[in-house]
Protein backbone atom coordinates (compact mmCIF):
# COMPACT_ATOMS: atom_id res chain seq x y z
CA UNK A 1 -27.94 2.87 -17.44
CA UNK A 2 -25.14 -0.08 -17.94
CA UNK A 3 -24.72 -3.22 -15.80
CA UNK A 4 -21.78 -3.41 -13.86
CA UNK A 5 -20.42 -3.94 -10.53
CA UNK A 6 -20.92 -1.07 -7.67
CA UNK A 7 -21.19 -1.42 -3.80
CA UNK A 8 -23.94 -1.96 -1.51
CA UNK A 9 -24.55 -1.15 2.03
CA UNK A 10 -26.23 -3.12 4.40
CA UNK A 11 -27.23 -0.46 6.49
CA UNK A 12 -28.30 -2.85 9.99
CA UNK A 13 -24.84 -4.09 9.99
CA UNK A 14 -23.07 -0.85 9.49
CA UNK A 15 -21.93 0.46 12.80
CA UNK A 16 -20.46 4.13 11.47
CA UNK A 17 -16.67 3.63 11.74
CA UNK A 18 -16.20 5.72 8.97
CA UNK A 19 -13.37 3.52 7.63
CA UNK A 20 -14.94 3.14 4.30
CA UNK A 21 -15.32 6.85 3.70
CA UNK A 22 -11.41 7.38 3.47
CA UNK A 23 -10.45 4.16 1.73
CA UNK A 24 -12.89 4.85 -1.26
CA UNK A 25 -10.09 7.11 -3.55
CA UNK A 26 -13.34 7.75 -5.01
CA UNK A 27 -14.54 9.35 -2.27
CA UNK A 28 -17.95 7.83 -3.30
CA UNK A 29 -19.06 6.91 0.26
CA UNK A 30 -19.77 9.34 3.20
CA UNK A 31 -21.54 8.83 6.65
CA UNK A 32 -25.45 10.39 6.60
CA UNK A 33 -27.05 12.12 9.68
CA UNK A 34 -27.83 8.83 11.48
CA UNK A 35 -23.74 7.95 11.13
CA UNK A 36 -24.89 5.03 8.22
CA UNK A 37 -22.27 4.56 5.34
CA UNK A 38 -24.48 6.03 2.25
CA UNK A 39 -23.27 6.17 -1.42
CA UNK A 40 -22.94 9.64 -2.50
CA UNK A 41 -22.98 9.46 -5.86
CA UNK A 42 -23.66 6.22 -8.27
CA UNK A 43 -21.64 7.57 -10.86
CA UNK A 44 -18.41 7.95 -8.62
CA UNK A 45 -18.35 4.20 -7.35
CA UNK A 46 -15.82 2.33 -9.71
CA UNK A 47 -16.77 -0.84 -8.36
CA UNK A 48 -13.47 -1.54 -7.56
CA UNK A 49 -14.36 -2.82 -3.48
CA UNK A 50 -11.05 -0.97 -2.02
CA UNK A 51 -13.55 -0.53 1.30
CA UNK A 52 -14.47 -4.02 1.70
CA UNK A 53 -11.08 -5.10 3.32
CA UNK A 54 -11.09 -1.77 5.72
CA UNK A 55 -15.07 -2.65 6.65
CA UNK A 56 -15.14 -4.37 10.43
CA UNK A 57 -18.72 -5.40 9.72
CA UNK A 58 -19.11 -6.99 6.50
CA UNK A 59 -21.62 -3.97 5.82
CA UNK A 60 -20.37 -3.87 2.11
CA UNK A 61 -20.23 -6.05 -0.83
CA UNK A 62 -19.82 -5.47 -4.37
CA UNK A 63 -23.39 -6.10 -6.61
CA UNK A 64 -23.66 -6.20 -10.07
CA UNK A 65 -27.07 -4.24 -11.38
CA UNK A 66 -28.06 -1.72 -13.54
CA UNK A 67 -26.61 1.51 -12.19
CA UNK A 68 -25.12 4.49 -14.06
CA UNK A 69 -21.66 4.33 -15.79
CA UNK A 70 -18.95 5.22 -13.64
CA UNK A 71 -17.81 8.92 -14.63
CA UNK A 72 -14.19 9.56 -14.10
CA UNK A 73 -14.37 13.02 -14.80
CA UNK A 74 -16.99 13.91 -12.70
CA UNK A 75 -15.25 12.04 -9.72
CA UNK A 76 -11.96 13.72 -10.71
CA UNK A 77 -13.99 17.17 -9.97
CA UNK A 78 -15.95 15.81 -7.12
CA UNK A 79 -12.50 14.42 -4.99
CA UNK A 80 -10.66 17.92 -6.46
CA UNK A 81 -13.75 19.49 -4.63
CA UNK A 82 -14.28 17.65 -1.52
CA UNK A 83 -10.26 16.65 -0.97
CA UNK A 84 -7.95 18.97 -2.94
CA UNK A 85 -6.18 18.64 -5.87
CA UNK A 86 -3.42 16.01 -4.79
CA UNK A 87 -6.08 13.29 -3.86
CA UNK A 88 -6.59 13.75 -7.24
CA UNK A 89 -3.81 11.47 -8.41
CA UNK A 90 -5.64 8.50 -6.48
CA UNK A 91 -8.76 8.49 -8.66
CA UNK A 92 -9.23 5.34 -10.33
CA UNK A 93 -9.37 5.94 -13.91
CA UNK A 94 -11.69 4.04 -16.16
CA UNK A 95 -10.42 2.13 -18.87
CA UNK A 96 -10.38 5.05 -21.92
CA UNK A 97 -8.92 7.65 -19.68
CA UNK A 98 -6.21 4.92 -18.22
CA UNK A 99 -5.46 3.59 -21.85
CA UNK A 100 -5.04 7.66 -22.89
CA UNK A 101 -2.52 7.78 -19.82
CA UNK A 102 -0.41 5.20 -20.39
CA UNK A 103 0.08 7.01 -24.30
CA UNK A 104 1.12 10.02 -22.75
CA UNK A 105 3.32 9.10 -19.88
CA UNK A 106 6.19 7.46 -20.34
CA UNK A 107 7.60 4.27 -18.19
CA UNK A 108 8.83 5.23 -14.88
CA UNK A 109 12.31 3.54 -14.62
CA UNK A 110 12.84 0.77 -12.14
CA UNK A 111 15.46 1.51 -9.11
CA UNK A 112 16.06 -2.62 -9.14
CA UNK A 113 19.51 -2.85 -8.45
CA UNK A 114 20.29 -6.59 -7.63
CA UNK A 115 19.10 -10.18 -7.79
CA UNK A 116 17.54 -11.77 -5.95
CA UNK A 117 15.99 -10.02 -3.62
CA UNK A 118 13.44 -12.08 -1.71
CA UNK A 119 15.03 -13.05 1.97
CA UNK A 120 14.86 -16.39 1.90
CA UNK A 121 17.20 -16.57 -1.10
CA UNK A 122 19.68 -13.72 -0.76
CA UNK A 123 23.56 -13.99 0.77
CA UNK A 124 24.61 -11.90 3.37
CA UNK A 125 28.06 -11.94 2.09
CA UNK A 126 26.69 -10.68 -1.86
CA UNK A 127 29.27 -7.80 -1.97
CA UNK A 128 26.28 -5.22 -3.24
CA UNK A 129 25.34 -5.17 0.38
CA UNK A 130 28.56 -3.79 1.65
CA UNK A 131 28.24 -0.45 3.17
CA UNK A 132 24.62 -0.15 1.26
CA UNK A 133 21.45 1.67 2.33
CA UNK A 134 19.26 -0.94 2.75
CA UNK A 135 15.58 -1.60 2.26
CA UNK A 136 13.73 -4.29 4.13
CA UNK A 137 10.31 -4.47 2.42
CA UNK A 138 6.71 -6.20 3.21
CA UNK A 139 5.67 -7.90 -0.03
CA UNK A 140 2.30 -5.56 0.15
CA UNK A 141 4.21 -2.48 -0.16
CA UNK A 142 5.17 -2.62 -3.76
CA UNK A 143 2.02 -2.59 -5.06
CA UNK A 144 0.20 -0.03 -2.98
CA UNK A 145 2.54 2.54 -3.07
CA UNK A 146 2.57 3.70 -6.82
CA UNK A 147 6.22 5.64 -5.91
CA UNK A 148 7.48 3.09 -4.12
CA UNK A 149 10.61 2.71 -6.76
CA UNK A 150 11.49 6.25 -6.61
CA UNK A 151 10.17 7.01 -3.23
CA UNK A 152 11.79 3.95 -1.70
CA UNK A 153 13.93 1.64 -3.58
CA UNK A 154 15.98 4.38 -5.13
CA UNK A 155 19.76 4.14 -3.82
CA UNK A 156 18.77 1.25 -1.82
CA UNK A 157 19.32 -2.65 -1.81
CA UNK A 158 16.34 -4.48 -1.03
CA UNK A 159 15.16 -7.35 0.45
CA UNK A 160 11.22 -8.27 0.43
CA UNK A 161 9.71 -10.41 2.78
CA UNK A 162 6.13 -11.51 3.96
CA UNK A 163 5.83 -12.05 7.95
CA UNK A 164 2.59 -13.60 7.61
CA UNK A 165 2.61 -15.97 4.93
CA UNK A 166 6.53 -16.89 5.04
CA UNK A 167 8.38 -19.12 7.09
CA UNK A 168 10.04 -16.60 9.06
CA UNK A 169 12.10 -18.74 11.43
CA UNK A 170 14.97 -17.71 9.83
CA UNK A 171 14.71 -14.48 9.23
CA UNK A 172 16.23 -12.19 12.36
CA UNK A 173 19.50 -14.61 11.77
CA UNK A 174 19.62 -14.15 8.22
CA UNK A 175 19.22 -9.97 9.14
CA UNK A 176 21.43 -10.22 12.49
CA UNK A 177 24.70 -11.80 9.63
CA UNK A 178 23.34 -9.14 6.70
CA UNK A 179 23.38 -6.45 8.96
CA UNK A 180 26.60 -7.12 11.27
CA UNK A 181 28.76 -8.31 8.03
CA UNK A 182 27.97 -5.41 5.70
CA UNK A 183 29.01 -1.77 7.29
CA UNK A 184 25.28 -0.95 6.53
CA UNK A 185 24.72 3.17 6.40
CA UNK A 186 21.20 2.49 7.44
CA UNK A 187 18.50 0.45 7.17
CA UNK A 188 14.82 1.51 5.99
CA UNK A 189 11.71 -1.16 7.10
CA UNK A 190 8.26 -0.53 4.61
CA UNK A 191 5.21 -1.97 6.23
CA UNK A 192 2.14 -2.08 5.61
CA UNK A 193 -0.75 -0.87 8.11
CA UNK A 194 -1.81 -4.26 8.57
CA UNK A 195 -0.88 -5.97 11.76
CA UNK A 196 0.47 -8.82 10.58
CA UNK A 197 3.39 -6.34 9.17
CA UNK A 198 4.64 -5.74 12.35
CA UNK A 199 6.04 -8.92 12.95
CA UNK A 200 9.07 -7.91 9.97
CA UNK A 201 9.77 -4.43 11.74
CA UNK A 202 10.28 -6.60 15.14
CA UNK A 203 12.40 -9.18 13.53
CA UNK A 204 14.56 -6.47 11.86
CA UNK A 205 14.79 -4.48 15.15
CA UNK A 206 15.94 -7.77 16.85
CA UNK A 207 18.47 -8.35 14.43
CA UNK A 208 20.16 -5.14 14.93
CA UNK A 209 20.12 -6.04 18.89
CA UNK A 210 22.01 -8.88 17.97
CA UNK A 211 24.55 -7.72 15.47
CA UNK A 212 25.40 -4.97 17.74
CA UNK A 213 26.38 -2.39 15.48
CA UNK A 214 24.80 1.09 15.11
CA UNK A 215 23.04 2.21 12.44
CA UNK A 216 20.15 4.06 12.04
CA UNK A 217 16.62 2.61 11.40
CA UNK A 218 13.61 4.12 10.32
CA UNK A 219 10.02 2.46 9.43
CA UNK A 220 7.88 3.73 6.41
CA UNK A 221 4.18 2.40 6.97
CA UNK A 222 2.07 2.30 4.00
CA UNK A 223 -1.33 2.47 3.84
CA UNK A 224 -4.02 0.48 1.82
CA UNK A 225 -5.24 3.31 -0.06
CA UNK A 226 -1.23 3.68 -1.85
CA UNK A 227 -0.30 7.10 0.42
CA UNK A 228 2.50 6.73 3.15
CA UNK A 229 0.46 6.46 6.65
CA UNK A 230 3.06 7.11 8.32
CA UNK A 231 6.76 7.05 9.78
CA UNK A 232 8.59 6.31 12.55
């Protein structure tokens, strides 16, 4: 037994969404017969809280207390069980297993192809933009889609924006001159599933409206577990 941080469920303020149950990567929580979020397993729990955001409730929290280590390897078999081998690749490793990783595998390469590349600072007119594929990007979505660089950015130029915490008065102008100056192929929005994303896939959609030009548009949503949720 070690002290460390795990999750605990208040079970009277747990109303059985389930949400928890597919956040955890871990897949350390589950619903019991009476629909109550219930840790499976101790040892699977990394402590890491990915369900508190996704929890309606406030049923969870993260405790610190003496619990058993967290076992990577055991979760590893329990998700490769329970989920299949490509949830797998989600598993939080623990510290030895992640510093054994990073010896083995080598850098993945950034796709960055230009500077800058948040919206409030880039031209419309930078010639890199002319007759690009461009990718208009939620802050978020960098960092909870581990592929996002080849998956996304890859033969793209990018702009990254937050709808909720930016000024984004000027944003569908900015869009409406980068779009209607540039001979775009097409244009690729990555959102988060959070709602205040939306607001950057209706300010690029307006844009187009007003530049009048047609190209094609397609929205990647991303998920706060890291896997693509969806497209549209």
């Amino acid at each position: 037994m070690i002290k460390r941080k795990i999750i605990e469920i208040d079970r009277e303020l747990c109303n059985g969404c389930g949400l928890c149950t597919t956040a955890c990567d871990e897949g350390a929580l589950a619903l019991d017969e009476e629909g109550k979020a219930y840790l499976v397993k101790e040892l699977y729990c990394d402590g890491m809280g990915m369900c508190l955001d996704v929890c309606p409730t406030g049923a969870l929290t993260i405790v610190e207390r003496e619990t058993q280590p967290y076992d990577y390897k055991a979760t590893v078999e329990h998700v490769a069980r329970t989920r299949g081998q490509e949830a797998v690749t989600r598993v939080h490793r623990d510290e030895g297993e992640a510093a054994l990783a990073s010896e083995e595998a080598p850098a993945a390469p950034s796709e960055l192809s230009q500077w800058p590349i948040q919206l409030h600072l880039i031209s419309p007119a930078a010639p890199y933009f002319r007759g690009a594929d461009l990718l208009v990007a939620a802050d978020c979505t960098a960092f909870a889609l581990g592929s996002f660089h080849h998956d996304l950015l890859k033969g793209h130029k990018v702009v990254i924006a937050c709808p909720k915490l930016d000024n984004t008065a000027p944003y569908i102008d900015k869009l409406t001159d980068l779009i209607r100056e540039n001979d775009l192929r097409s244009v690729t929005i990555a959102i988060m599933t959070v709602p205040c994303c939306s607001g950057l896939e209706y300010a690029v959609h307006k844009a187009v409206e007003r530049a009048g030009v047609d190209v094609p548009v397609r929205t990647v949503v991303v998920g706060v577990d890291g896997s693509v949720a969806g497209e549209r």
